[in-house]
N, C-alpha and C. Protein backbone atom coordinates (compact mmCIF):
# COMPACT_ATOMS: atom_id res chain seq x y z
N UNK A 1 10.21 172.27 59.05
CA UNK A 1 11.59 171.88 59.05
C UNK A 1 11.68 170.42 58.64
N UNK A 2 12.67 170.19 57.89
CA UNK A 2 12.99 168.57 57.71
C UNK A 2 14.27 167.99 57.72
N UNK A 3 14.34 167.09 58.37
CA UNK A 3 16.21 166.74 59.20
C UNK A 3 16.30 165.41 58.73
N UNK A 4 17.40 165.66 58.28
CA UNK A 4 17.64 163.75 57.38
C UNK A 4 18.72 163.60 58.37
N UNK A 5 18.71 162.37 59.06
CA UNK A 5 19.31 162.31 60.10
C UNK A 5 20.80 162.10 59.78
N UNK A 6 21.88 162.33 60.35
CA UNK A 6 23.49 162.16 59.81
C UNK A 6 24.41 161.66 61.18
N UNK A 7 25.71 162.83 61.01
CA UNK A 7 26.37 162.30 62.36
C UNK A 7 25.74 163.35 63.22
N UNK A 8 25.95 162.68 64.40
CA UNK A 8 26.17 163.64 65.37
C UNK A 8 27.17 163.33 66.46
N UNK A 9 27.51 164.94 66.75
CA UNK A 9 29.01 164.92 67.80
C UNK A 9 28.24 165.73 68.87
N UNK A 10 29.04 165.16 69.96
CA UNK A 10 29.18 165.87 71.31
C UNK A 10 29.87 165.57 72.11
N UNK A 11 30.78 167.32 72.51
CA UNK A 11 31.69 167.48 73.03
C UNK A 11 32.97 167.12 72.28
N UNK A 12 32.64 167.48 70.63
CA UNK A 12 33.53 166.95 70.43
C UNK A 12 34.25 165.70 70.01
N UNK A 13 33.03 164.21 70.34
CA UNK A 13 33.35 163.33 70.15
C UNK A 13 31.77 162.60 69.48
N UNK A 14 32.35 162.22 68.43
CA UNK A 14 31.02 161.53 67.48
C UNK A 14 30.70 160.16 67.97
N UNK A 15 29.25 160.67 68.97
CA UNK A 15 28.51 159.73 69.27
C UNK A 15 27.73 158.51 68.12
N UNK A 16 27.09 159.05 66.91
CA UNK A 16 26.24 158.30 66.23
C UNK A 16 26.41 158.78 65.45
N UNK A 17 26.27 157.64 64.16
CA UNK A 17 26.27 157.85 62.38
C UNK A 17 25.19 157.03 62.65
N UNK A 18 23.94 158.16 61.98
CA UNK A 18 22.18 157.23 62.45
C UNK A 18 21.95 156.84 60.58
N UNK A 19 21.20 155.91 60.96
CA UNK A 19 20.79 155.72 59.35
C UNK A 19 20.03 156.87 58.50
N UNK A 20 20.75 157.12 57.49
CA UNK A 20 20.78 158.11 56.79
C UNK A 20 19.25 158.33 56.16
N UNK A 21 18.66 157.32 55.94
CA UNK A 21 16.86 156.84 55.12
C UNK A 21 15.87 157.63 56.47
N UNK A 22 16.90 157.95 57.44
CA UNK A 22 15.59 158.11 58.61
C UNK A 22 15.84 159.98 57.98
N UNK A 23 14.26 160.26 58.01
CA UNK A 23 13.71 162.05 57.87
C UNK A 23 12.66 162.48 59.06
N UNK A 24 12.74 163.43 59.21
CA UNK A 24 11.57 163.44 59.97
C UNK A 24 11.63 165.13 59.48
N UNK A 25 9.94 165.57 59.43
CA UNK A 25 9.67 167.08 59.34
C UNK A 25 8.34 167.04 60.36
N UNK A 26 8.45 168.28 60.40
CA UNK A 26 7.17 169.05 60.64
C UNK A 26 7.81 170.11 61.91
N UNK A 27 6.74 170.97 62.49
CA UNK A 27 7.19 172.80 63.47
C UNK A 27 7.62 172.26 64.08
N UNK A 28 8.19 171.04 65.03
CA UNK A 28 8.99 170.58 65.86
C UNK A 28 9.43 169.17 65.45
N UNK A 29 10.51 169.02 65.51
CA UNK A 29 11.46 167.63 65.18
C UNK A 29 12.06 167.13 66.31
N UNK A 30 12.71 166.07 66.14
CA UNK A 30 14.04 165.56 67.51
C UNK A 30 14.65 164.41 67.26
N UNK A 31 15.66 164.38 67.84
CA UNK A 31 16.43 163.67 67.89
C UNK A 31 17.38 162.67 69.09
N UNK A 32 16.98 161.41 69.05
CA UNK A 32 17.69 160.68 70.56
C UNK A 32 19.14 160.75 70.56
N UNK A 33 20.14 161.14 71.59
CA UNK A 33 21.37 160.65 71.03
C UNK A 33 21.94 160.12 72.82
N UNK A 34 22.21 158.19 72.78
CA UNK A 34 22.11 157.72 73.88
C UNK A 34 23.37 158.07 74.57
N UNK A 35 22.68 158.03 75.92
CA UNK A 35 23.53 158.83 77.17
C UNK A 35 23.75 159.86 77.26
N UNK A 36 22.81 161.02 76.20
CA UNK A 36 22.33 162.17 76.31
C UNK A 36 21.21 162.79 76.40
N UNK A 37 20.30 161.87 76.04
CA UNK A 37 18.75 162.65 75.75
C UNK A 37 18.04 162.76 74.42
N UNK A 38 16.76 163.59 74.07
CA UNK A 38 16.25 163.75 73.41
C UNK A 38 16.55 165.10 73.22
N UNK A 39 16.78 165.72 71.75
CA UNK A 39 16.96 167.07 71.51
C UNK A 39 15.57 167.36 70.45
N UNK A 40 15.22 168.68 71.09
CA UNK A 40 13.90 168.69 69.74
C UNK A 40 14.38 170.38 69.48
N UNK A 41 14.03 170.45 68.01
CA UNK A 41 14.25 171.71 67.34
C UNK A 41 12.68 172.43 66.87
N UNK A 42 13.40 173.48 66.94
CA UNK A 42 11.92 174.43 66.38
C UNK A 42 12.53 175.73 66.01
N UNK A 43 12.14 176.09 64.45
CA UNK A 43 12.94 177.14 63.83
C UNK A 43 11.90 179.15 64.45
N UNK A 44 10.75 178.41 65.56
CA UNK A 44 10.40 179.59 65.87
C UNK A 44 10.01 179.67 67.76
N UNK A 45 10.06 181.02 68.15
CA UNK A 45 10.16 180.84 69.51
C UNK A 45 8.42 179.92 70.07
N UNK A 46 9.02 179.44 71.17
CA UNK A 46 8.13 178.85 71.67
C UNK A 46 8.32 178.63 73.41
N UNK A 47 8.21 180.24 73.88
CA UNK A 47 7.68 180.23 75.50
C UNK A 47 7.18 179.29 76.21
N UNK A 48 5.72 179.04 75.04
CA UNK A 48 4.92 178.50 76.50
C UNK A 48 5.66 176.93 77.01
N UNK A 49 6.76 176.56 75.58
CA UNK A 49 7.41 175.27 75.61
C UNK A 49 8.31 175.29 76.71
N UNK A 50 9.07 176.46 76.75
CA UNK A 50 10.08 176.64 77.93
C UNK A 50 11.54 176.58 76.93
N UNK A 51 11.42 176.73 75.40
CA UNK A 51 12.21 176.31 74.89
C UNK A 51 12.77 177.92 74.71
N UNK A 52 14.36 177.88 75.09
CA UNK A 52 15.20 178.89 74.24
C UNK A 52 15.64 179.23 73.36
N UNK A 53 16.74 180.07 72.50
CA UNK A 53 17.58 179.78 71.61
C UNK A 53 19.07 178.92 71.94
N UNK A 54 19.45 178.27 71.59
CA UNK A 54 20.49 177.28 72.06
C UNK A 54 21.81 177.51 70.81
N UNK A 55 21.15 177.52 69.75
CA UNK A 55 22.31 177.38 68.40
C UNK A 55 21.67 178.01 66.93
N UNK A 56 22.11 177.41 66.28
CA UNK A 56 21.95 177.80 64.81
C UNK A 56 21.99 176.87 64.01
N UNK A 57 20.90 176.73 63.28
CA UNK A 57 21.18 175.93 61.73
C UNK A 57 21.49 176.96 60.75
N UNK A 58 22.47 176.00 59.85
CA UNK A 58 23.13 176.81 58.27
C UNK A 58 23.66 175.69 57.54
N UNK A 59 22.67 175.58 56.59
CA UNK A 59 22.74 175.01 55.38
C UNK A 59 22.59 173.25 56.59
N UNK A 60 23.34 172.18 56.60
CA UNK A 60 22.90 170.82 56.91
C UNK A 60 23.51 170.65 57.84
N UNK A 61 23.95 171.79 58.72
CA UNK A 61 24.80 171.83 60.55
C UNK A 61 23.80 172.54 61.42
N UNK A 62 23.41 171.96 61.87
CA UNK A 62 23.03 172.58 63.24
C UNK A 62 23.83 172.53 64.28
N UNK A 63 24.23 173.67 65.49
CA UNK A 63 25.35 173.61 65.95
C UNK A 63 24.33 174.31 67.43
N UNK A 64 24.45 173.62 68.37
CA UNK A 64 23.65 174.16 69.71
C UNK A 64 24.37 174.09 70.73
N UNK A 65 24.02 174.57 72.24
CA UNK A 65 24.66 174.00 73.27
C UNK A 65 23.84 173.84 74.52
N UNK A 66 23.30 172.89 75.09
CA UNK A 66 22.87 172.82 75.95
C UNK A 66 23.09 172.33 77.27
N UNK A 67 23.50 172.95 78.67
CA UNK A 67 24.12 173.08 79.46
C UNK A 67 25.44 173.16 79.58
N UNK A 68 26.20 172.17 79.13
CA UNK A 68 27.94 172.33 79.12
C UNK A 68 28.32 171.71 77.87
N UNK A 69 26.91 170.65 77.11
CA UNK A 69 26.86 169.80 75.29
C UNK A 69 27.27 170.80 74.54
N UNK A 70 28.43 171.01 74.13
CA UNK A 70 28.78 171.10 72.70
C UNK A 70 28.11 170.49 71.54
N UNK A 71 26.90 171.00 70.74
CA UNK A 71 26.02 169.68 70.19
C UNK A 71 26.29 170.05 68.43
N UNK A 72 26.99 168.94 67.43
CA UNK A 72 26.95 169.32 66.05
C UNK A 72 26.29 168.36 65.44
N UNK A 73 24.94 168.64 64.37
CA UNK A 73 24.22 168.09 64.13
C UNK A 73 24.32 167.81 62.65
N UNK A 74 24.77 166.73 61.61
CA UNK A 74 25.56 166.97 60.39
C UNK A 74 24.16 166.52 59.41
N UNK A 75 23.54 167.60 58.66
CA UNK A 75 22.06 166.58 58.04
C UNK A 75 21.94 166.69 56.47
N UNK A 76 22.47 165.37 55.44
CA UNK A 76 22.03 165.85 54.10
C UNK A 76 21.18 166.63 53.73
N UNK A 77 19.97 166.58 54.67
CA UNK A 77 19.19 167.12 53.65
C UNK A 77 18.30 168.15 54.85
């Protein structure tokens, strides 16, 4: 997977426009977004991680929810 970093909203309200030059790839990625946490993605299951399905990527949105986060993830590339 490879995530060119963009906006991100939660709840609705757009926390961060991250610098756009930042990418990151490889089977697990993430992302800080402050006074929320660290979010890490992985496009395949991973039990022993404890990780669920939460959302969906399509096309440069990733759209998740974790506990009551409304989470939209906006990525050029």
């Amino acid at each position: 997977m490879r995530l060119q970093m963009g906006r991100v909203t939660i709840m609705a309200q757009s926390i961060a426009r991250t610098d756009l030059s930042r990418t990151v790839s490889g089977s697990l990625v993430w992302f800080y977004a402050p006074g929320h946490g660290r979010y890490i993605f992985s496009l395949t299951p991973r039990p022993d991680l404890g990780f669920v399905q939460a959302g969906e990527i399509r096309g440069g949105l990733a759209t998740f929810t974790v506990d009551k986060d409304e989470v939209l993830l906006e990525s050029p590339a």
